[in-house]
C-alpha atoms as a PDB file:
ATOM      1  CA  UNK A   1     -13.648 -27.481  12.375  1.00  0.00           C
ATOM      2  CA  UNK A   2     -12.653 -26.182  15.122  1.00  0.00           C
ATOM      3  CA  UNK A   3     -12.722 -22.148  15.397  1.00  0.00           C
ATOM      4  CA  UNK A   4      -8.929 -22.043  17.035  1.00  0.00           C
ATOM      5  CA  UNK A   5      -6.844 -23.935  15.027  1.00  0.00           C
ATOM      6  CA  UNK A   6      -3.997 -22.534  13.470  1.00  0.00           C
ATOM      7  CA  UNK A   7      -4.643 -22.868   9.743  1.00  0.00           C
ATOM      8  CA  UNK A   8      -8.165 -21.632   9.901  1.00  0.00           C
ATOM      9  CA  UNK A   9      -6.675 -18.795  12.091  1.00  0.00           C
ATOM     10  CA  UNK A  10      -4.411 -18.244   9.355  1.00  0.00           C
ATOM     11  CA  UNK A  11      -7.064 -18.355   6.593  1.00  0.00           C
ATOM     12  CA  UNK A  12      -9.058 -16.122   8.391  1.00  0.00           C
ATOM     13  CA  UNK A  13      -6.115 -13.327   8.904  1.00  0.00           C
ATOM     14  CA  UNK A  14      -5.459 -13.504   5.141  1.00  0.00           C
ATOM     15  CA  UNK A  15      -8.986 -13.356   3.896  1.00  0.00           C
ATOM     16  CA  UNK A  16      -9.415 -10.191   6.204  1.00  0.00           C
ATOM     17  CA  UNK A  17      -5.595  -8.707   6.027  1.00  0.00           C
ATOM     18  CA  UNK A  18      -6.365  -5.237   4.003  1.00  0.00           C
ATOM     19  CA  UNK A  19      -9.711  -4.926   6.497  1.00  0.00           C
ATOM     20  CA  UNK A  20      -7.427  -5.726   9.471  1.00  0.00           C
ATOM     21  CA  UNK A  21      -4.402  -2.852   8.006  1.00  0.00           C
ATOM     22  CA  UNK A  22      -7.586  -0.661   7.929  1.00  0.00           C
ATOM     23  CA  UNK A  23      -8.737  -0.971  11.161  1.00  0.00           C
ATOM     24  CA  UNK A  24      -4.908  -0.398  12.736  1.00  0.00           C
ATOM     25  CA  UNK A  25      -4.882   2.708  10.522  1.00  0.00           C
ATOM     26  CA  UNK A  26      -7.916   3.978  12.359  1.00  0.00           C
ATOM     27  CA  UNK A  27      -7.058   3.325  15.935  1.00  0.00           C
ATOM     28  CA  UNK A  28      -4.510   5.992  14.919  1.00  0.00           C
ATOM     29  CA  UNK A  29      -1.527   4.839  16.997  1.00  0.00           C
ATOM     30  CA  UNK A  30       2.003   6.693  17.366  1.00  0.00           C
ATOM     31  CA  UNK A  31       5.382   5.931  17.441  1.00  0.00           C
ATOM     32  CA  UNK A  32       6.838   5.119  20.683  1.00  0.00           C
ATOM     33  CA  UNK A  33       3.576   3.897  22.377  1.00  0.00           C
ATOM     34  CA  UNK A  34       2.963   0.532  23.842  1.00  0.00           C
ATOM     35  CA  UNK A  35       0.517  -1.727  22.737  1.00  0.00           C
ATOM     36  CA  UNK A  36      -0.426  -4.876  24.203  1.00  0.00           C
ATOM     37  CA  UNK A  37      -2.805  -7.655  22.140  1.00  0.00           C
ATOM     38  CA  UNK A  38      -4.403  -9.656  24.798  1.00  0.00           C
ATOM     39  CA  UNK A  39      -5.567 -12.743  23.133  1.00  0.00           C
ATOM     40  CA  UNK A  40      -2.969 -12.443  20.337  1.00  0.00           C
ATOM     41  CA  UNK A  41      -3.185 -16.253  19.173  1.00  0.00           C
ATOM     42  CA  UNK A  42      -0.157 -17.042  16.449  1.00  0.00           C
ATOM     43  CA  UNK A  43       0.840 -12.964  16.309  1.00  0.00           C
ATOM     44  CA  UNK A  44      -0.613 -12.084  13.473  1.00  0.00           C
ATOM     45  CA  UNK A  45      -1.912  -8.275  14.559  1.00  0.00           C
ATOM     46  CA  UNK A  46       1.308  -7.636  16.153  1.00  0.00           C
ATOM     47  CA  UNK A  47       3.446  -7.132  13.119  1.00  0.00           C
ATOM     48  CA  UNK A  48       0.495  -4.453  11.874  1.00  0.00           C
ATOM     49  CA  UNK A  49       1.178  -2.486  15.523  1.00  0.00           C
ATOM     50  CA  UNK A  50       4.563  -3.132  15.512  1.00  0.00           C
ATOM     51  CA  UNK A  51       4.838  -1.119  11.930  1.00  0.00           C
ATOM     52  CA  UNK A  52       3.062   2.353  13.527  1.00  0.00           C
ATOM     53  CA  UNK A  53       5.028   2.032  17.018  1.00  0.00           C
ATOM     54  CA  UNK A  54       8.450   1.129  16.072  1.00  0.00           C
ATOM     55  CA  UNK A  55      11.250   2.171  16.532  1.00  0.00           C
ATOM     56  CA  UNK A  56      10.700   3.381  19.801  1.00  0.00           C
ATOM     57  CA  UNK A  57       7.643   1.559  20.557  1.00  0.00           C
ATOM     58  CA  UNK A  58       6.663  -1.846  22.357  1.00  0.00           C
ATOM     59  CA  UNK A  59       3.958  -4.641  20.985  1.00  0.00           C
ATOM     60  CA  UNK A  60       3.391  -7.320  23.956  1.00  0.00           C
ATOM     61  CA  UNK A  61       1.827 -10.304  22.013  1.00  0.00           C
ATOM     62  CA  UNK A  62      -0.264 -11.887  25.051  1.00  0.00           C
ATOM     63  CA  UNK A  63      -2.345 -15.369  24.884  1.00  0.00           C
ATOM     64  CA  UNK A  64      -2.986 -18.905  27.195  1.00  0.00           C
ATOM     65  CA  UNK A  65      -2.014 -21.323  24.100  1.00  0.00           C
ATOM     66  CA  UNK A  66       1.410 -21.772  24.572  1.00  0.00           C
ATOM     67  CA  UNK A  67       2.022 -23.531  21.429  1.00  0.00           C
ATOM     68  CA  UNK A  68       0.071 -20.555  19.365  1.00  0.00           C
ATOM     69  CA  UNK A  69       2.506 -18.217  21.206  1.00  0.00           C
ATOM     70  CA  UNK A  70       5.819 -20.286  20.384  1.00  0.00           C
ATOM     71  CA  UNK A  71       4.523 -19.931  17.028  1.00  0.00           C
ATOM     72  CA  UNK A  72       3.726 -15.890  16.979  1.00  0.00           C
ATOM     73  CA  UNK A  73       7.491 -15.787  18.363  1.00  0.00           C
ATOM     74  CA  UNK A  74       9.029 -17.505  15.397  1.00  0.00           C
ATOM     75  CA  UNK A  75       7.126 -15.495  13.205  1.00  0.00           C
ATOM     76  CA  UNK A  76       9.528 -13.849  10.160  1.00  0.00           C
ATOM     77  CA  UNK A  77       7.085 -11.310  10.588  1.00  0.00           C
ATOM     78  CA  UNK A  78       7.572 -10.810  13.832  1.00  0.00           C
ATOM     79  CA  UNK A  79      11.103 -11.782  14.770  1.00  0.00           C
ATOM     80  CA  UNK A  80      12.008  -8.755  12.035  1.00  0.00           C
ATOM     81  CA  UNK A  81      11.058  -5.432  14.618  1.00  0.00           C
ATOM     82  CA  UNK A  82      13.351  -7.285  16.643  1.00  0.00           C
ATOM     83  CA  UNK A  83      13.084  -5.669  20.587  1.00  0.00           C
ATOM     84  CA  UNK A  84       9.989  -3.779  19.860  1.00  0.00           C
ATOM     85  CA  UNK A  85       8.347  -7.295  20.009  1.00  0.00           C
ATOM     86  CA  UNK A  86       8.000  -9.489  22.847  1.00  0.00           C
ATOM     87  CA  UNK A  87       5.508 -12.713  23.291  1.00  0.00           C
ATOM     88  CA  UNK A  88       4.126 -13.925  26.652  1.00  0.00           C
ATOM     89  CA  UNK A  89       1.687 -16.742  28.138  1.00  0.00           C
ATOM     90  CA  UNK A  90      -0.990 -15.366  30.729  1.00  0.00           C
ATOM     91  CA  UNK A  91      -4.218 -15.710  31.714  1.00  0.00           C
ATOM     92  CA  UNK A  92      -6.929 -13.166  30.061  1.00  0.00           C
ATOM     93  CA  UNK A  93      -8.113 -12.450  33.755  1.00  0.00           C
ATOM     94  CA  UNK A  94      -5.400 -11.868  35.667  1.00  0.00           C
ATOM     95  CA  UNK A  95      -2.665 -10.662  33.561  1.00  0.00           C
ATOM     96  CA  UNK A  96       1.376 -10.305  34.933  1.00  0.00           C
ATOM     97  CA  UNK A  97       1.584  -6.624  34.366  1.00  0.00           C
ATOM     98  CA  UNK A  98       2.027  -3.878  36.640  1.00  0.00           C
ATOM     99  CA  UNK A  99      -1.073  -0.838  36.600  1.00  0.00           C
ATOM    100  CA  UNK A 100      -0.699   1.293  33.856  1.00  0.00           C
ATOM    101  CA  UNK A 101       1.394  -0.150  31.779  1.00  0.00           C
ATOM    102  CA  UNK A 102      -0.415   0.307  28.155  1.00  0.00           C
ATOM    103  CA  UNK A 103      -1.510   2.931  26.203  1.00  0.00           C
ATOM    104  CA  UNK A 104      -3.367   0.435  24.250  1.00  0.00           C
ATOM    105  CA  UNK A 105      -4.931  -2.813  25.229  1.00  0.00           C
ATOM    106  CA  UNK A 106      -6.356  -4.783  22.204  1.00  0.00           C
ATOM    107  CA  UNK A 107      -8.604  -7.308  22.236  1.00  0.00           C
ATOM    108  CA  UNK A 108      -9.418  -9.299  19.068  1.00  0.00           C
ATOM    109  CA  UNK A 109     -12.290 -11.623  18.490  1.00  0.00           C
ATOM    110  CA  UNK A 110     -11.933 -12.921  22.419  1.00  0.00           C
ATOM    111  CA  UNK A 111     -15.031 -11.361  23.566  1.00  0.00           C
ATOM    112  CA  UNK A 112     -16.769 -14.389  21.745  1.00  0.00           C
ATOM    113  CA  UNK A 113     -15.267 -16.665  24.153  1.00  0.00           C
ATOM    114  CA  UNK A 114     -14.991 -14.785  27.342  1.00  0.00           C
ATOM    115  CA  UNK A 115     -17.731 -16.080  30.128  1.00  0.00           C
ATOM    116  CA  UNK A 116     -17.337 -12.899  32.234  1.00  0.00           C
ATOM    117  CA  UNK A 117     -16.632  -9.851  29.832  1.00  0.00           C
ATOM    118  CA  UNK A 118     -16.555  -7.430  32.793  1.00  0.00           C
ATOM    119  CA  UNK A 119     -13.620  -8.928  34.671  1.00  0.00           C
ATOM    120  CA  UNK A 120     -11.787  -9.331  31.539  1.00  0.00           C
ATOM    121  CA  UNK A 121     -12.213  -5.983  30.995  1.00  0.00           C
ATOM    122  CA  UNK A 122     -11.794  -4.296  34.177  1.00  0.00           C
ATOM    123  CA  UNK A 123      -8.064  -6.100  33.987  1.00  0.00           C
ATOM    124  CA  UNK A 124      -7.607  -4.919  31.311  1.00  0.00           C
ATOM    125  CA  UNK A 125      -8.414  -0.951  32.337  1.00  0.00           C
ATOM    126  CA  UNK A 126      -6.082  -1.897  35.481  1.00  0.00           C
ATOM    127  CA  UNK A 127      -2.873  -2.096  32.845  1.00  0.00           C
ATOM    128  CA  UNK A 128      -3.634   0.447  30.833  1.00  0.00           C
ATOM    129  CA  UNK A 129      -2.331   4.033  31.637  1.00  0.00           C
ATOM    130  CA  UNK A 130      -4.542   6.600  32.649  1.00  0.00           C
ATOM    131  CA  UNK A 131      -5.933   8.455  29.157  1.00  0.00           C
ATOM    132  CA  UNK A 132      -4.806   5.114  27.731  1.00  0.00           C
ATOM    133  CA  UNK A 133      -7.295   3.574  25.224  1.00  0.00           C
ATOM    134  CA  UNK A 134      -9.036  -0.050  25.392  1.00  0.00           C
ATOM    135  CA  UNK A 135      -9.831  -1.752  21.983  1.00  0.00           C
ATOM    136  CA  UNK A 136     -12.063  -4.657  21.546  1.00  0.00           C
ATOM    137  CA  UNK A 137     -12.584  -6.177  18.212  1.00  0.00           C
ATOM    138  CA  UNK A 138     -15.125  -8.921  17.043  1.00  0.00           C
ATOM    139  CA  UNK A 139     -18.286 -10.133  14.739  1.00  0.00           C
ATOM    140  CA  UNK A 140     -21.672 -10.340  14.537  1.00  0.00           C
ATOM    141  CA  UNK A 141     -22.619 -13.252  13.191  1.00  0.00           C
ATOM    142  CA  UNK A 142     -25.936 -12.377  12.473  1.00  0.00           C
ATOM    143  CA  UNK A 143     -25.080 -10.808   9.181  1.00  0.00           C
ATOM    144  CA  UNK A 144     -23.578 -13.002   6.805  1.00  0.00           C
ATOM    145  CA  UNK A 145     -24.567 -12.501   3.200  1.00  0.00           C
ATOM    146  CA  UNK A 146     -23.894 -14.792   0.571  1.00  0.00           C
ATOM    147  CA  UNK A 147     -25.138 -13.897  -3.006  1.00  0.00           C
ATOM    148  CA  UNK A 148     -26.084 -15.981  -5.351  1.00  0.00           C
ATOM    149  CA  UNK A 149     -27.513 -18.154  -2.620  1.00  0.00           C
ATOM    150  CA  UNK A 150     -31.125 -18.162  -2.275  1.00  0.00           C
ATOM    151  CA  UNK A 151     -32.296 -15.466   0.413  1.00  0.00           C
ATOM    152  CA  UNK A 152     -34.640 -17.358   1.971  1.00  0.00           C
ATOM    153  CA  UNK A 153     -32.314 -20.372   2.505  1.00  0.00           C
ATOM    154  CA  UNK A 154     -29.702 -18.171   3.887  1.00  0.00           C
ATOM    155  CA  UNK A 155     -32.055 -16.712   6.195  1.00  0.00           C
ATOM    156  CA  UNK A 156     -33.493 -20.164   7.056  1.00  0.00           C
ATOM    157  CA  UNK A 157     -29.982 -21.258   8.228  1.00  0.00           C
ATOM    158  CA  UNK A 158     -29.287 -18.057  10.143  1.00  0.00           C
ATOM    159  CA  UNK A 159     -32.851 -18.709  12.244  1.00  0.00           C
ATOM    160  CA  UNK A 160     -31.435 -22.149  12.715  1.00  0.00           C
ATOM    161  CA  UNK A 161     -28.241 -21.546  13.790  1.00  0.00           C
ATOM    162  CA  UNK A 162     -28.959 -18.588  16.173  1.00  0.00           C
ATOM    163  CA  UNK A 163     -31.923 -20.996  17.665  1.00  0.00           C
ATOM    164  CA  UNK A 164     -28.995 -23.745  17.594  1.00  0.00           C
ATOM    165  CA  UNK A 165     -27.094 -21.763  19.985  1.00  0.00           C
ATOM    166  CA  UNK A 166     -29.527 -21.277  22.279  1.00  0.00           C
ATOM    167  CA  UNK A 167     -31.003 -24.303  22.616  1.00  0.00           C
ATOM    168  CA  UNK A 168     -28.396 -26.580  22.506  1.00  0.00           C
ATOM    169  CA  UNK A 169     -25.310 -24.554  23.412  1.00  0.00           C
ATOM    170  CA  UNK A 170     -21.960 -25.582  23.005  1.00  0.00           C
ATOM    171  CA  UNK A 171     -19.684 -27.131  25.714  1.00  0.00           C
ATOM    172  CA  UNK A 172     -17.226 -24.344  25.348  1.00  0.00           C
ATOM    173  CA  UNK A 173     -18.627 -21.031  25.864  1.00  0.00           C
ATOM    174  CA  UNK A 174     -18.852 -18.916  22.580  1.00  0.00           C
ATOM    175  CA  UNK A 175     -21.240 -15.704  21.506  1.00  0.00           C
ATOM    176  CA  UNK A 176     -22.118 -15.816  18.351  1.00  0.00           C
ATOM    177  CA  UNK A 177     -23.402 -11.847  18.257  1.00  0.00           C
ATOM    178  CA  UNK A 178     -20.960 -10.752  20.367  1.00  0.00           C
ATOM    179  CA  UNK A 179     -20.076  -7.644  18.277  1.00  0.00           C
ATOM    180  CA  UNK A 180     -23.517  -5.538  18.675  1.00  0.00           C
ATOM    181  CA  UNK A 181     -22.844  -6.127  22.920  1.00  0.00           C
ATOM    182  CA  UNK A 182     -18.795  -4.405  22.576  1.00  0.00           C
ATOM    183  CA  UNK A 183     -20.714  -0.524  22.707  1.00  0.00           C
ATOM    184  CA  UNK A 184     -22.326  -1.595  26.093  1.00  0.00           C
ATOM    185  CA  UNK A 185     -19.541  -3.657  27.524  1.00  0.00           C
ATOM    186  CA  UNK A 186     -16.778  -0.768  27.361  1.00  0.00           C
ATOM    187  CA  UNK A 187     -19.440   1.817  28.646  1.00  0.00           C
ATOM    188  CA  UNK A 188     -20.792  -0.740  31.733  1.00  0.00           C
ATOM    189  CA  UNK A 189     -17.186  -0.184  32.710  1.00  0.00           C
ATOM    190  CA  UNK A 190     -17.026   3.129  33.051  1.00  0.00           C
ATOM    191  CA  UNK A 191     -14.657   4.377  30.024  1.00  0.00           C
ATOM    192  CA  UNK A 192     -14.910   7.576  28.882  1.00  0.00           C
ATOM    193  CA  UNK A 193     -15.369   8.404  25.015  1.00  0.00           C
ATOM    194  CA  UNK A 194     -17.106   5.003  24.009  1.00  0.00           C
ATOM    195  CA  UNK A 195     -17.423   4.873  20.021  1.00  0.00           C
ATOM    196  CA  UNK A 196     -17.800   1.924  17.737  1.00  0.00           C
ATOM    197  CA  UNK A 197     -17.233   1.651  14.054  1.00  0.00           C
ATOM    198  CA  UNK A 198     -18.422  -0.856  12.140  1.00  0.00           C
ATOM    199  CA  UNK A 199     -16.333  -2.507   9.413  1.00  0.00           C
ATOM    200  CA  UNK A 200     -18.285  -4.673   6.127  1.00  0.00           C
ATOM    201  CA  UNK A 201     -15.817  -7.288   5.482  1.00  0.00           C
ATOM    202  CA  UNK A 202     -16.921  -7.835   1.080  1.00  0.00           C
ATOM    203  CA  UNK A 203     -15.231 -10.450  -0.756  1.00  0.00           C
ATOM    204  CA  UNK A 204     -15.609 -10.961  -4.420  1.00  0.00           C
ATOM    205  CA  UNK A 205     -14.610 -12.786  -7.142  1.00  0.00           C
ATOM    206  CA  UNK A 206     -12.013 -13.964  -8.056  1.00  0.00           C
ATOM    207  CA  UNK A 207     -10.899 -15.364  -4.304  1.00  0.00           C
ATOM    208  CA  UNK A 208      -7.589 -16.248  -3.209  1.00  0.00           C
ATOM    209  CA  UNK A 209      -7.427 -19.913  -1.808  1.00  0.00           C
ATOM    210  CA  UNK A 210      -7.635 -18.685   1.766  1.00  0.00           C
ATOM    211  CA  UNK A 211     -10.427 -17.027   1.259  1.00  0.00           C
ATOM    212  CA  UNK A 212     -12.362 -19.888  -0.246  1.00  0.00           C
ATOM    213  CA  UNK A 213     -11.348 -21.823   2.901  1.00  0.00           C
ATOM    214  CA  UNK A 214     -12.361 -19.262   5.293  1.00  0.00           C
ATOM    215  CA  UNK A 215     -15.285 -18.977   3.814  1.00  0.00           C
ATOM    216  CA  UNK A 216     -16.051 -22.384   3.068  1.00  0.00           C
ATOM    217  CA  UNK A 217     -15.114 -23.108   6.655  1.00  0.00           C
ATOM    218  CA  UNK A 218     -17.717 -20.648   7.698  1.00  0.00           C
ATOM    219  CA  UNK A 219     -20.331 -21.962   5.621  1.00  0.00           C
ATOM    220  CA  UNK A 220     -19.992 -25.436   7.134  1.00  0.00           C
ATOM    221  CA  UNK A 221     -19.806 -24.067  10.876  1.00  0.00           C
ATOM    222  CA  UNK A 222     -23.604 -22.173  10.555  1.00  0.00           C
ATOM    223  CA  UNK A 223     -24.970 -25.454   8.667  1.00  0.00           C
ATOM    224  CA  UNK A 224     -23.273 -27.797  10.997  1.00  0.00           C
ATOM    225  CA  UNK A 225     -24.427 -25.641  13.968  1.00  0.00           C
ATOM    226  CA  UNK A 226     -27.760 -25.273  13.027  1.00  0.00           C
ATOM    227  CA  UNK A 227     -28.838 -28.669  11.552  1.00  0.00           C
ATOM    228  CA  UNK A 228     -30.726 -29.625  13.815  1.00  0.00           C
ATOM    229  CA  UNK A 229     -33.699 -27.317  13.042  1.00  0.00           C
ATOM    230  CA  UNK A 230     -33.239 -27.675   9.385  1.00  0.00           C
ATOM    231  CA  UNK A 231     -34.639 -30.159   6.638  1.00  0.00           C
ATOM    232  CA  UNK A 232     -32.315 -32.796   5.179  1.00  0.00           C
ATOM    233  CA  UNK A 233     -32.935 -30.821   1.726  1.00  0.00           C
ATOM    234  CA  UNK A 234     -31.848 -27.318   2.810  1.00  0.00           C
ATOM    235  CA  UNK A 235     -28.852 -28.537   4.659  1.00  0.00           C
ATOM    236  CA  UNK A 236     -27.981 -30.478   1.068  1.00  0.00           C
ATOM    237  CA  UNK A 237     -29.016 -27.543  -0.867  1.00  0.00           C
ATOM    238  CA  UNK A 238     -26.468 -25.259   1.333  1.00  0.00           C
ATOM    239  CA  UNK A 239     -23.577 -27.745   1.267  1.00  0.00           C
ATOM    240  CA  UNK A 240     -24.442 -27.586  -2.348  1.00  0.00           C
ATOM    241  CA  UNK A 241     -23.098 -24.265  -3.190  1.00  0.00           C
ATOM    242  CA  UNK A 242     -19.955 -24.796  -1.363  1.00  0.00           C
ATOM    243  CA  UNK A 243     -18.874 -28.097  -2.773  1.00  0.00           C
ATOM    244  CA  UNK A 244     -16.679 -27.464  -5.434  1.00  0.00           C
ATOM    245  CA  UNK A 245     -17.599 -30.982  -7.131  1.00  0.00           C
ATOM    246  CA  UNK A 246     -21.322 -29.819  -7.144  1.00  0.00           C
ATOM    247  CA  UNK A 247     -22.932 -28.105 -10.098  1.00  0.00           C
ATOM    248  CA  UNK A 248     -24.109 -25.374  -7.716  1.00  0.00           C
ATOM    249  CA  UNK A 249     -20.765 -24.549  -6.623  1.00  0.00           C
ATOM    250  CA  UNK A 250     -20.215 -20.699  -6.362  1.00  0.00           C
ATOM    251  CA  UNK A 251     -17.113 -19.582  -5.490  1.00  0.00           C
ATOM    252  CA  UNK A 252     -15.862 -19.563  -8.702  1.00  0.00           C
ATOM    253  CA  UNK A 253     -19.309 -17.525 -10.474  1.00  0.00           C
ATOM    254  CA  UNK A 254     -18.176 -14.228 -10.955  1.00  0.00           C
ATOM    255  CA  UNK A 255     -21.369 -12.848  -9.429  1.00  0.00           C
ATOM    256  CA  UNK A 256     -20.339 -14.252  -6.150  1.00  0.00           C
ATOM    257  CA  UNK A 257     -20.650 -12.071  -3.478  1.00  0.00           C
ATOM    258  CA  UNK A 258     -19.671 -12.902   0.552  1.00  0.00           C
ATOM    259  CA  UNK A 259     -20.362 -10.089   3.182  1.00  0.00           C
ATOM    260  CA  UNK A 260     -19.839 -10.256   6.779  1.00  0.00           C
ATOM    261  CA  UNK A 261     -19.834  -7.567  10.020  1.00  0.00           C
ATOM    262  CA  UNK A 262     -16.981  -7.077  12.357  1.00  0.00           C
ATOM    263  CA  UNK A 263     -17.447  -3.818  15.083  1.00  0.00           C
ATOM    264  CA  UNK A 264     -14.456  -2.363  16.792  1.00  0.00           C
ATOM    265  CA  UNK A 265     -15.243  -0.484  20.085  1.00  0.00           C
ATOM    266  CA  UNK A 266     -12.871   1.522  21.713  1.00  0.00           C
ATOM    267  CA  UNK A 267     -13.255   3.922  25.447  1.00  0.00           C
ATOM    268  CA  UNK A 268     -10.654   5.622  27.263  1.00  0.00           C
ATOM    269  CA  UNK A 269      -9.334   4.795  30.870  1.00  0.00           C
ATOM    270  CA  UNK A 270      -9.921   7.889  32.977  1.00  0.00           C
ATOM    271  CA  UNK A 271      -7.332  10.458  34.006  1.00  0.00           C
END
C-alpha cells in the first residue's frame, strides 16, 4: 500500500475527521483571514478552514500531484464556498507567492516526507505575514496501541519496524517519528511563541468501514516494514488479528481498542 494514494488518503481523513474538526477549532482562526494548506493532497482540510474564514476569507489548497489537486477542485465540498477556495500546483520549496501573503501556512503530515525541513520551512515563513502563524501537523509512529493484541508482540513489531527504517530505508524519503522533531523544527527557525499540543487519536468499537481500512492498512504497513527482523510466527500471529477470515480477528470484539499520536506545532513569524 502505498501511503499517498487517494483511497487510503480518504480512509485516513474519515477515520480521523472529528480529531481533524478539533484541531481546526484550536488553531482558533477568524473570519476574513487567509489560509494556505501547503501539501493539501485531494482538499480535504480545506473545506474545515474554509468553514471559520468564509465569507470574507481565502483557503489556497497547495500540492505537486496534479491529479490529487484536480480532484480537491471538484470536490462538492469544496466547489460549495465557491471564491473563498482556490487550488494550485507548486513545489513545497519554492512556492509562487509573493512575501507575506498568509496569515496561516498549514502543513499536514508533509514533514514525514520532506528531506530538508528547514528550507521547507523557511519558505514557508517567507509567505506568511509578519505576526502570521505557521502550522505543521503530523505523527509519531512510535505509539500505536492496539488492545487486545498481545503487548509484547506489538512492541516486538514496533522494535522491528523502527530498526526496519533504519537499516534498510526506503527509496523515497519518509520519517516515521517525525511528530516529536515539529517543537524543534519551528523553533531552529526562529519563530516566536513555539507550542505543541498533542492530540490521542482513540478508536473503538463499533468502527465504520474506513476506519477498519485505515487501520488495517496501518497494521500491514509496520508488519510489512518490519519483517525482516521478525519470526515467520509473529508476523502470522499479527496478520492474524487483522484478517477478518481468521479466528483472531479483532475489529469486530467489542473490547477493541486502536490508539495512535498526532502533534500539531505552531510559532509565529516575527513582526
Amino acid at each position: 500500500m502505498e501511503l499517498t494514494e487517494l483511497n487510503w488518503l480518504l480512509d485516513h481523513h474519515k477515520t480521523k475527521e472529528h480529531e481533524r474538526w478539533r484541531m481546526v477549532e484550536d488553531l482558533d482562526l477568524k473570519p476574513g483571514d487567509k489560509v494556505l494548506d501547503l501539501g493539501c493532497g485531494p482538499g480535504l482540510w480545506v473545506p474545515m478552514f474554509a468553514a471559520k474564514v468564509a465569507p470574507d476569507g481565502k483557503v489556497v489548497g497547495a500540492d505537486f500531484d496534479e491529479a490529487l489537486v484536480e480532484y480537491a477542485k471538484n470536490r462538492p465540498e469544496n466547489k460549495r464556498y465557491g471564491d473563498v477556495v482556490e487550488f494550485c500546483v507548486t513545489d513545497f520549496y519554492k512556492t509562487p507567492f509573493p512575501d507575506n501573503t498568509f496569515d496561516l501556512v498549514f502543513f499536514g503530515n508533509c514533514f514525514a516526507y520532506a528531506t530538508d525541513q528547514q528550507r521547507v520551512l523557511a519558505e514557508q515563513k517567507r509567505i506568511t505575514k509578519r505576526g502570521g502563524r505557521i502550522v505543521a501537523k503530523d505523527f509519531d509512529g512510535a505509539v500505536l496501541v492496539v488492545h487486545p493484541i498481545d503487548p509484547a508482540l506489538s512492541a516486538q513489531v514496533l522494535a522491528a519496524t523502527a530498526r526496519a527504517l533504519k537499516e534498510r530505508p526506503p527509496q523515497a524519503y519518509f520519517d516515521n517519528y517525525v511528530g516529536r522533531k515539529l517543537n524543534g523544527a519551528l523553533r531552529q527557525e526562529n519563530l516566536l511563541e513555539v507550542k505543541t499540543t498533542t492530540y490521542a487519536i482513540q478508536k473503538v468499537s463499533p468502527l465504520i468501514p474506513e476506519g477498519k481500512r485505515y487501520i488495517r492498512g496501518n497494521a500491514n504497513w509496520y508488519i510489512n516494514t518490519g519483517a525482516h527482523y521478525l519470526s515467520e510466527e509473529d508476523v502470522q500471529r499479527w496478520q492474524a488479528h487483522f484478517d477478518p477470515e481468521s479466528p483472531h480477528y479483532i475489529l469486530d470484539r467489542e473490547d477493541f481498542y486502536f490508539c495512535m499520536l498526532e502533534v500539531v506545532a505552531e510559532g509565529t513569524v516575527a513582526k
